[in-house]
N, C-alpha and C. Protein backbone atom coordinates (compact mmCIF):
# COMPACT_ATOMS: atom_id res chain seq x y z
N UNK A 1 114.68 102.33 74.90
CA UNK A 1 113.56 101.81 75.64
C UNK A 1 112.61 102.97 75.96
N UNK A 2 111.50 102.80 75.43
CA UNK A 2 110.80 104.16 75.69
C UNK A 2 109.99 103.90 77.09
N UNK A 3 109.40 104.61 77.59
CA UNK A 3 108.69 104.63 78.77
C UNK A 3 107.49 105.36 78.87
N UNK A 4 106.19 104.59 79.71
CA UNK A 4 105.07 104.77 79.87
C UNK A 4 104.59 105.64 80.83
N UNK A 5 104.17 106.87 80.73
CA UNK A 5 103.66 108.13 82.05
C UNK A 5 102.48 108.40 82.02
N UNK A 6 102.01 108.71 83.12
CA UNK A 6 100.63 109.00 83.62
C UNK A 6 100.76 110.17 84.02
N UNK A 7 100.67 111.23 83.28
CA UNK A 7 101.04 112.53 83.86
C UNK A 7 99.50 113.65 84.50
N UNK A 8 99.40 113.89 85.95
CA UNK A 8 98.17 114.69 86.15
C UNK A 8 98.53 116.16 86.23
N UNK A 9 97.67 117.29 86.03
CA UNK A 9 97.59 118.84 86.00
C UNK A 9 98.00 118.69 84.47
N UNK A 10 98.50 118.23 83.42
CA UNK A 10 99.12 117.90 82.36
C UNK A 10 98.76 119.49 81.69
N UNK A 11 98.00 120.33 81.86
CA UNK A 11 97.96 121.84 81.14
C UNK A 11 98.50 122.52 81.30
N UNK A 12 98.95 122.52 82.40
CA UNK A 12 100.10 123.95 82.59
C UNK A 12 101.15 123.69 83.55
N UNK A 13 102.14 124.53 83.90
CA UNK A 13 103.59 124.26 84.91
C UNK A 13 104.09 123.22 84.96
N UNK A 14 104.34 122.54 85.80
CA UNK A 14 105.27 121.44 86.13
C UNK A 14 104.99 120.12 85.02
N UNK A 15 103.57 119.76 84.97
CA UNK A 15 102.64 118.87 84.75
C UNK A 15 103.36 118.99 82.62
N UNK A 16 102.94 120.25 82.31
CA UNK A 16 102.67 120.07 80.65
C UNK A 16 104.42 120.40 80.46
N UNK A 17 105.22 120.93 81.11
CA UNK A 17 106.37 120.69 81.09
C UNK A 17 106.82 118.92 81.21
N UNK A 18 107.10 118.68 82.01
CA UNK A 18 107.10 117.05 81.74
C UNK A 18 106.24 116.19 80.58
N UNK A 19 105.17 116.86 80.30
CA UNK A 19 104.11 116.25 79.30
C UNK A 19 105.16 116.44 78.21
N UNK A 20 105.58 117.36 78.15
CA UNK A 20 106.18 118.41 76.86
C UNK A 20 107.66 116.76 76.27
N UNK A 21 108.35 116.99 77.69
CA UNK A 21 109.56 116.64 77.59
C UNK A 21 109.72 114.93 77.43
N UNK A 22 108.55 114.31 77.84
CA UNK A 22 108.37 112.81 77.64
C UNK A 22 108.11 112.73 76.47
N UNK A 23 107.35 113.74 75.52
CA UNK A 23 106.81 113.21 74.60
C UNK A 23 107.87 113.51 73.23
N UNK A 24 108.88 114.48 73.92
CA UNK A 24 110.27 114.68 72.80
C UNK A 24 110.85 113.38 73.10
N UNK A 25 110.94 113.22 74.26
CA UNK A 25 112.13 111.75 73.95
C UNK A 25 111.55 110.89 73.23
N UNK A 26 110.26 110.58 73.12
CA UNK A 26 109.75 109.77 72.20
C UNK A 26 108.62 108.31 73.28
N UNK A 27 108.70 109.22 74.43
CA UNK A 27 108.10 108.11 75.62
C UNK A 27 106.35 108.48 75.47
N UNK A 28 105.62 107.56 75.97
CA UNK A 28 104.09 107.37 75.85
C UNK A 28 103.43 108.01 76.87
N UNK A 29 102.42 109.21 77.05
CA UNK A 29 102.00 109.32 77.87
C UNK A 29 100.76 109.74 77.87
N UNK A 30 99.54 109.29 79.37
CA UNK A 30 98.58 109.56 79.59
C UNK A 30 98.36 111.02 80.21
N UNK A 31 97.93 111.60 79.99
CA UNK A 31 97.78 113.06 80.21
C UNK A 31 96.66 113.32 80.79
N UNK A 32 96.35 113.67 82.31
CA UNK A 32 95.07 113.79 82.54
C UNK A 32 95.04 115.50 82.96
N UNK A 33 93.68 116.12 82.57
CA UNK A 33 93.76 117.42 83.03
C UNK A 33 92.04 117.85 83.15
N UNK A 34 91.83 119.02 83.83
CA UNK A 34 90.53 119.53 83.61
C UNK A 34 90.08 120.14 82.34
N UNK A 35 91.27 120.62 81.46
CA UNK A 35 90.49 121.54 80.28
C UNK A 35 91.65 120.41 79.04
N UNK A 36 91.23 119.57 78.70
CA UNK A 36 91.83 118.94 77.65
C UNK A 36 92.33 120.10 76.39
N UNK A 37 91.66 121.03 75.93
CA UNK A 37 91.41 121.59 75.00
C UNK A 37 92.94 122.83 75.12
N UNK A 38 93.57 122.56 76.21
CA UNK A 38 95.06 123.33 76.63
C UNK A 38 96.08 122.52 75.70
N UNK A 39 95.60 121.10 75.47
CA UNK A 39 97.03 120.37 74.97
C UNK A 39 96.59 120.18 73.60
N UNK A 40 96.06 120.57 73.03
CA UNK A 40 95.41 120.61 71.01
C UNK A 40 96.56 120.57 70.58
N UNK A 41 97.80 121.77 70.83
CA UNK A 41 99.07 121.91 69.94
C UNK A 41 99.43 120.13 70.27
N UNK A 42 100.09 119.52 71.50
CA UNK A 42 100.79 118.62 71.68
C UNK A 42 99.88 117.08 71.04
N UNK A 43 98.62 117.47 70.73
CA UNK A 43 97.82 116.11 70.18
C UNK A 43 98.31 116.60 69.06
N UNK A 44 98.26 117.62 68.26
CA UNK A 44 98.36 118.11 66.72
C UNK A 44 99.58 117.50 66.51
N UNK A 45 101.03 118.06 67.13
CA UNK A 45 102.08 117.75 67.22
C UNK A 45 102.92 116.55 66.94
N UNK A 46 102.07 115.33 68.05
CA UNK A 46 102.89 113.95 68.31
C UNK A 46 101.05 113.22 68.42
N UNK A 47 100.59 112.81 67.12
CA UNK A 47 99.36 112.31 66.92
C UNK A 47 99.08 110.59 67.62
N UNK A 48 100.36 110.64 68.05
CA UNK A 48 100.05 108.84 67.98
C UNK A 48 100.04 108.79 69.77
């Protein structure tokens, strides 16, 4: 059962750590941050 996150600060520490780790298990998440352009690897990465 995968699961749906709304993750905020999503660029760095706590925030892109959890971003990181939802998106290995294979769970969906919204990522909100001030500099989008921090998470390029993790869009490149897991495109969908």
């Amino acid at each position: 059962m995968t699961k749906n996150w709304l993750i905020t600060g999503a660029s760095s520490g706590f925030g892109r750590a959890l971003t990181e780790a939802s998106l290995a298990a294979g769970d969906t998440v919204v990522a909100a941050m001030r500099r989008p352009e921090r998470l390029d690897d993790l869009v490149a990465q897991y495109p969908d």
